[in-house]
Every structure is written in structure tokens, then in C-alpha cells.
Protein backbone atom coordinates (compact mmCIF):
# COMPACT_ATOMS: atom_id res chain seq x y z
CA UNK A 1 0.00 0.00 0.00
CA UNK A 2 1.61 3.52 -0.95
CA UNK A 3 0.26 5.85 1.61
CA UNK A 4 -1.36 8.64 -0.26
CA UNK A 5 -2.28 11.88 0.45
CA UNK A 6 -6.27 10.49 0.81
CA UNK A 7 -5.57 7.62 2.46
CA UNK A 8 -3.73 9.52 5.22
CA UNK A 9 -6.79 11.78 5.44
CA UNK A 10 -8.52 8.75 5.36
CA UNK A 11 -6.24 7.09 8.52
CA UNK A 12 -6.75 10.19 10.51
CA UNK A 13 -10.92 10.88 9.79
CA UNK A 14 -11.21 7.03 10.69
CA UNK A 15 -8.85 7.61 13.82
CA UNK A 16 -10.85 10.79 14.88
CA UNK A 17 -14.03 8.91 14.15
CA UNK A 18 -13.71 6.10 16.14
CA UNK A 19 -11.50 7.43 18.56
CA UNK A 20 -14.04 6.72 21.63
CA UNK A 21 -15.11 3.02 20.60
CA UNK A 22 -13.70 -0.37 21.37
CA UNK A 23 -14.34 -3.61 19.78
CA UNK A 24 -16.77 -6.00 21.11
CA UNK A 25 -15.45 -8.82 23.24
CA UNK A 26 -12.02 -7.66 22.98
CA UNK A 27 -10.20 -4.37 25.09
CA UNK A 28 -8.76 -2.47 21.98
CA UNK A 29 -9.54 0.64 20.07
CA UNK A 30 -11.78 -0.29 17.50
CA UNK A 31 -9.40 1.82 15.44
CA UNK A 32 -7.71 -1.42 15.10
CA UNK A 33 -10.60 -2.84 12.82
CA UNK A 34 -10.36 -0.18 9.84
CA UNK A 35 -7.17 -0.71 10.03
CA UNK A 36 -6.80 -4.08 9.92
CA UNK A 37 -9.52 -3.84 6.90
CA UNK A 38 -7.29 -1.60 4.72
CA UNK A 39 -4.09 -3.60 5.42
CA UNK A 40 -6.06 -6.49 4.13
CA UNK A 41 -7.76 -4.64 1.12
CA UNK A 42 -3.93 -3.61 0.28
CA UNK A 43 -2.68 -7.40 -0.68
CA UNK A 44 -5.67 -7.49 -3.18
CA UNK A 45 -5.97 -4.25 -4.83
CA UNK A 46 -4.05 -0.37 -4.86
CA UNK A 47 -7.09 1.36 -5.40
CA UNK A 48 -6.79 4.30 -3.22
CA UNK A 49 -10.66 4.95 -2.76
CA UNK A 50 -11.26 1.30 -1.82
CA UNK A 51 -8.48 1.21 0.82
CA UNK A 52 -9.61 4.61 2.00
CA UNK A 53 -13.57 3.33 1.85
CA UNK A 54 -11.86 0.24 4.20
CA UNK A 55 -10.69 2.64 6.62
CA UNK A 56 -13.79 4.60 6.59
CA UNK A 57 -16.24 1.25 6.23
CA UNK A 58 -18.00 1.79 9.52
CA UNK A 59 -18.01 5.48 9.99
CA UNK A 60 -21.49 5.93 8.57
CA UNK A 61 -22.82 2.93 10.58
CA UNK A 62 -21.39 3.58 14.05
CA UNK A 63 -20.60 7.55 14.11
CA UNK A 64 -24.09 8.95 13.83
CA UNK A 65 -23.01 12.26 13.69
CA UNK A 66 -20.90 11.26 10.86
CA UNK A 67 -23.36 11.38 7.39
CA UNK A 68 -22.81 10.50 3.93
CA UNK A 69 -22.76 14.21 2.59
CA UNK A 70 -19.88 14.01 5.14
CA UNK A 71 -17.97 11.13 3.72
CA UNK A 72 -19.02 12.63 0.57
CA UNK A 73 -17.48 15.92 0.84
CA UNK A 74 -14.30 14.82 2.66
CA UNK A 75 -13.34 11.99 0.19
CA UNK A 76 -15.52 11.94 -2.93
CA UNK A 77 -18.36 10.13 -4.16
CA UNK A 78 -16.72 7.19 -4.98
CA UNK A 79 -15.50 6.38 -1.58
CA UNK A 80 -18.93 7.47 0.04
CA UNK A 81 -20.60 5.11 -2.57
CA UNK A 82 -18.45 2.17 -1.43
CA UNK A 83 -19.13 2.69 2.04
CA UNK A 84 -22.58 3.35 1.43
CA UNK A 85 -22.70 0.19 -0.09
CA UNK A 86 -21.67 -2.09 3.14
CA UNK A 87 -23.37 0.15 5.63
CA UNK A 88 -26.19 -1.81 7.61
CA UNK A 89 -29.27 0.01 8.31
CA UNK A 90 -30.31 -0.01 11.70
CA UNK A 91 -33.84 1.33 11.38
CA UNK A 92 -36.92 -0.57 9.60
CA UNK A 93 -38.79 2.78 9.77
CA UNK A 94 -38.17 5.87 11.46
CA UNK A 95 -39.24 4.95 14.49
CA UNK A 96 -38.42 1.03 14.50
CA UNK A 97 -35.08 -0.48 15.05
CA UNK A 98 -34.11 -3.35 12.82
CA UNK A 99 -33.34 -6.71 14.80
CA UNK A 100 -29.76 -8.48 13.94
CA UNK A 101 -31.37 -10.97 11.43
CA UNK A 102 -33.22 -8.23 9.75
CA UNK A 103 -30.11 -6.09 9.28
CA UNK A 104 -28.26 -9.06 8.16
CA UNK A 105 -30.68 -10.13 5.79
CA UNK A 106 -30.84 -6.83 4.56
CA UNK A 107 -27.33 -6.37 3.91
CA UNK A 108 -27.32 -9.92 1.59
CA UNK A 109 -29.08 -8.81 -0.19
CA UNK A 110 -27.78 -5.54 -0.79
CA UNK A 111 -24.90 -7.32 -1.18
CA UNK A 112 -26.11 -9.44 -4.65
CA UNK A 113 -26.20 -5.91 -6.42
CA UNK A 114 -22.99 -4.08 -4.75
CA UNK A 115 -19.98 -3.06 -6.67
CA UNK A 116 -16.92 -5.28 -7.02
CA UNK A 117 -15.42 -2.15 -4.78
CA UNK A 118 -17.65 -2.65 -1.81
CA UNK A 119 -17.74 -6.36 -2.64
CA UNK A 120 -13.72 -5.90 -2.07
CA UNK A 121 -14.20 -3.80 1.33
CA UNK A 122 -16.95 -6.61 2.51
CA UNK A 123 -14.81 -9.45 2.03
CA UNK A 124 -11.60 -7.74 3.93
CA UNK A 125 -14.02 -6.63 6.55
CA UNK A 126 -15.78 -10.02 7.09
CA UNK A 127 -12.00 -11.82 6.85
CA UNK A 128 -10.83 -9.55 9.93
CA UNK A 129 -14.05 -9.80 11.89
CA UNK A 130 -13.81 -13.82 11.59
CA UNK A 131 -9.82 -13.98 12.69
CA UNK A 132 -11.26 -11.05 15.36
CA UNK A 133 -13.70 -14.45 16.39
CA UNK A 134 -10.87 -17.41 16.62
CA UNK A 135 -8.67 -15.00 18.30
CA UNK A 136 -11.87 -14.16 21.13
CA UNK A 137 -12.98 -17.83 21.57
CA UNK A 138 -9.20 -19.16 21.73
CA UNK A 139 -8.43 -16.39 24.52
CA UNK A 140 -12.00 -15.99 26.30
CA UNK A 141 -13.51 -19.21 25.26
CA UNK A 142 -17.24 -19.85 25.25
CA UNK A 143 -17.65 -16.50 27.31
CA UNK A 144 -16.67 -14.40 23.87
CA UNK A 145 -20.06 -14.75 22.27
CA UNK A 146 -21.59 -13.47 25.24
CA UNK A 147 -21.48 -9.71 24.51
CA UNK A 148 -23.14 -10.01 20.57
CA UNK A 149 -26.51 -9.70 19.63
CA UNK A 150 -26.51 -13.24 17.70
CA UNK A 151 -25.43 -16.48 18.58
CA UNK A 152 -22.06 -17.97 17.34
CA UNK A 153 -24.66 -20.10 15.11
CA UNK A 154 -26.05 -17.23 13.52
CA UNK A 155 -23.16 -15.30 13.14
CA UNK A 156 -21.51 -18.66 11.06
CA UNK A 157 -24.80 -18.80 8.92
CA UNK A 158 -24.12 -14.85 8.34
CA UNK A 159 -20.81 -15.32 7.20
CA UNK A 160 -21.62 -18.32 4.79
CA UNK A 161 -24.46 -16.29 3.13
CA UNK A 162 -21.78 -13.81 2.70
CA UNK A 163 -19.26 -15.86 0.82
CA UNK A 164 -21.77 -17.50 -1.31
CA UNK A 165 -22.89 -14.46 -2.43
CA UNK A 166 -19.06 -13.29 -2.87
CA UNK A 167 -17.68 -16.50 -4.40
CA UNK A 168 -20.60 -16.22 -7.26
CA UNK A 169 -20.07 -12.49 -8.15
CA UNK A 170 -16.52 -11.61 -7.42
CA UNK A 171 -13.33 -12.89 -9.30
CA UNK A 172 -10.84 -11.97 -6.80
CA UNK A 173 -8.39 -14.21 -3.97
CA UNK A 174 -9.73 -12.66 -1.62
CA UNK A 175 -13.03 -14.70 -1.74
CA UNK A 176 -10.50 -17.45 -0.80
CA UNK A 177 -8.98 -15.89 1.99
CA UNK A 178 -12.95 -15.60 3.10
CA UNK A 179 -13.34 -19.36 2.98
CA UNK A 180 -10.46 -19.83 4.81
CA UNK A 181 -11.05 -17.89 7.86
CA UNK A 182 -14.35 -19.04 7.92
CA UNK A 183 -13.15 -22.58 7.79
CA UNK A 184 -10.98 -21.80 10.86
CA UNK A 185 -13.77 -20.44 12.84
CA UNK A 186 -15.74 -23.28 12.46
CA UNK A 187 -12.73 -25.46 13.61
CA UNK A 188 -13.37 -23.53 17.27
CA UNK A 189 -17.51 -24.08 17.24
């Protein structure tokens, strides 16, 4: 990865962004998760608006004073779209939240008409969330799964749907890399 003027901007809005969060079921900054994303992004592609969308994947999902004319304005519409594109809406309606199946069914099937970009920014995501699993179950065991909304079960049948979906629209290794961390979390179930 060449570090670009944008995808500095991109490593800083992301830091800024999430600088108050932590990842679930682990004690570190969930900085480490964009991060982690665009690292992974960078042995598949040098597209510098997918790596910065990969740093900036869950700013418009977990910032909520963060909006796409945001995004929009500080990195293009390109980027925006791709983030746009694996965002998870968390409201049915206005007034009613979306349960975790209903955002997750939502996003497959966003997913079946996405661009190869976010399709790219999914799969990197997904990979790091999965090793994020296996490393939580071999270090906390059984008690890992206790702070998510969705059983380990459900988030398994989640991830599947997700490479199914990948492996039948997107030519890249990365899809492999996908079955293989999957493959590893299901060694731990």
C-alpha cells in the first residue's frame, strides 16, 4: 500500500471517528478494525478509494453524527458510494429499530447488487471480523459470544451467506482468503 495523500486523510478521519469506541469482546480501540480492513484490502488491490472506503467502512454505521454528505465531501463520491454500499441500516422505519437478522438479511441482499469495490471492502471486513472471532474464543472461550446480539450459530450462517454471495459475483483471492477464515472459525464451534 503507498500511503497517499487520501488515504492519510482517510487514517486520521477514521482515527478521529472512532477514537471513543472499542471492539466487542475484545479491550482495543476499535481503530484497530479499519485498520486491519485496509491492510487487508492492500494485498488485493491499490485502489486508493477502496483502501480509504476500508478505513472509513464503519463510519457511517457507528458515528451517527458522521453522514454521507460528510464522507461525501471529505473523500468523494466514490469512496462514500463504497461505504454506502456495506453500511447496515439499523432502522426498519423511522421509528423502529431493525433486529440483527433483519439487518443481516438486509445487507445480503444488498450485497447481490454491490460493486466489485464494496464487494472488495466486505470481504476484507468479514476476513478480519472472523480472525477477530478465533482470536476471542481461543483467549476468552465460550464467554466471547456473550457480549453479541446473535449467537455464534447465527453469526456462522451470516458469514456463509456472505461468501456465497461473494464466491458467485466476485473474481478476486480474496473470496478465498474468506473461505479460509471461515473454515478456521468453524474449527473452534
Amino acid at each position: 500500500m503507498i500511503l497517499t495523500p487520501k488515504i492519510q486523510k482517510a487514517i486520521n478521519e477514521a482515527a478521529a471517528l472512532h477514537s471513543k469506541q472499542v471492539r466487542k469482546g475484545v479491550a482495543v480501540p476499535y481503530i484497530v478494525h479499519p485498520f486491519s480492513v485496509a491492510v487487508i484490502l492492500s494485498n488485493y488491490t491499490d485502489d486508493e478509494d477502496v483502501i480509504a472506503a476500508g478505513l472509513l467502512h464503519d463510519t457511517l454505521e457507528d458515528v451517527p453524527e458522521y453522514k454521507y454528505e460528510d464522507l461525501e465531501k471529505g473523500f468523494g463520491a466514490r469512496v462514500a458510494e463504497i461505504v454506502k454500499g456495506v453500511t447496515e441500516e439499523k432502522y426498519i422505519s423511522e421509528n423502529k429499530k431493525a433486529t440483527w437478522h433483519e439487518r443481516k438479511l438486509e445487507y445480503l441482499e444488498n450485497l447481490k447488487h454491490d460493486s466489485k469495490e464494496a464487494m472488495l471492502v466486505c470481504a476484507a471486513d468479514k476476513i478480519h471480523n472472523l480472525n477477530s472471532m478465533a482470536d476471542g474464543v481461543e483467549a476468552m472461550g465460550d464467554k466471547y459470544w456473550e457480549v453479541f446480539n446473535a449467537s455464534s450459530g447465527d453469526k456462522l450462517w451470516f458469514y456463509e451467506e456472505v461468501f456465497k454471495i461473494l464466491q458467485e459475483r466476485l473474481d478476486s483471492p480474496i473470496v478465498k482468503e474468506l473461505e479460509l477464515s471461515i473454515g478456521k472459525v468453524k474449527k473452534i464451534l
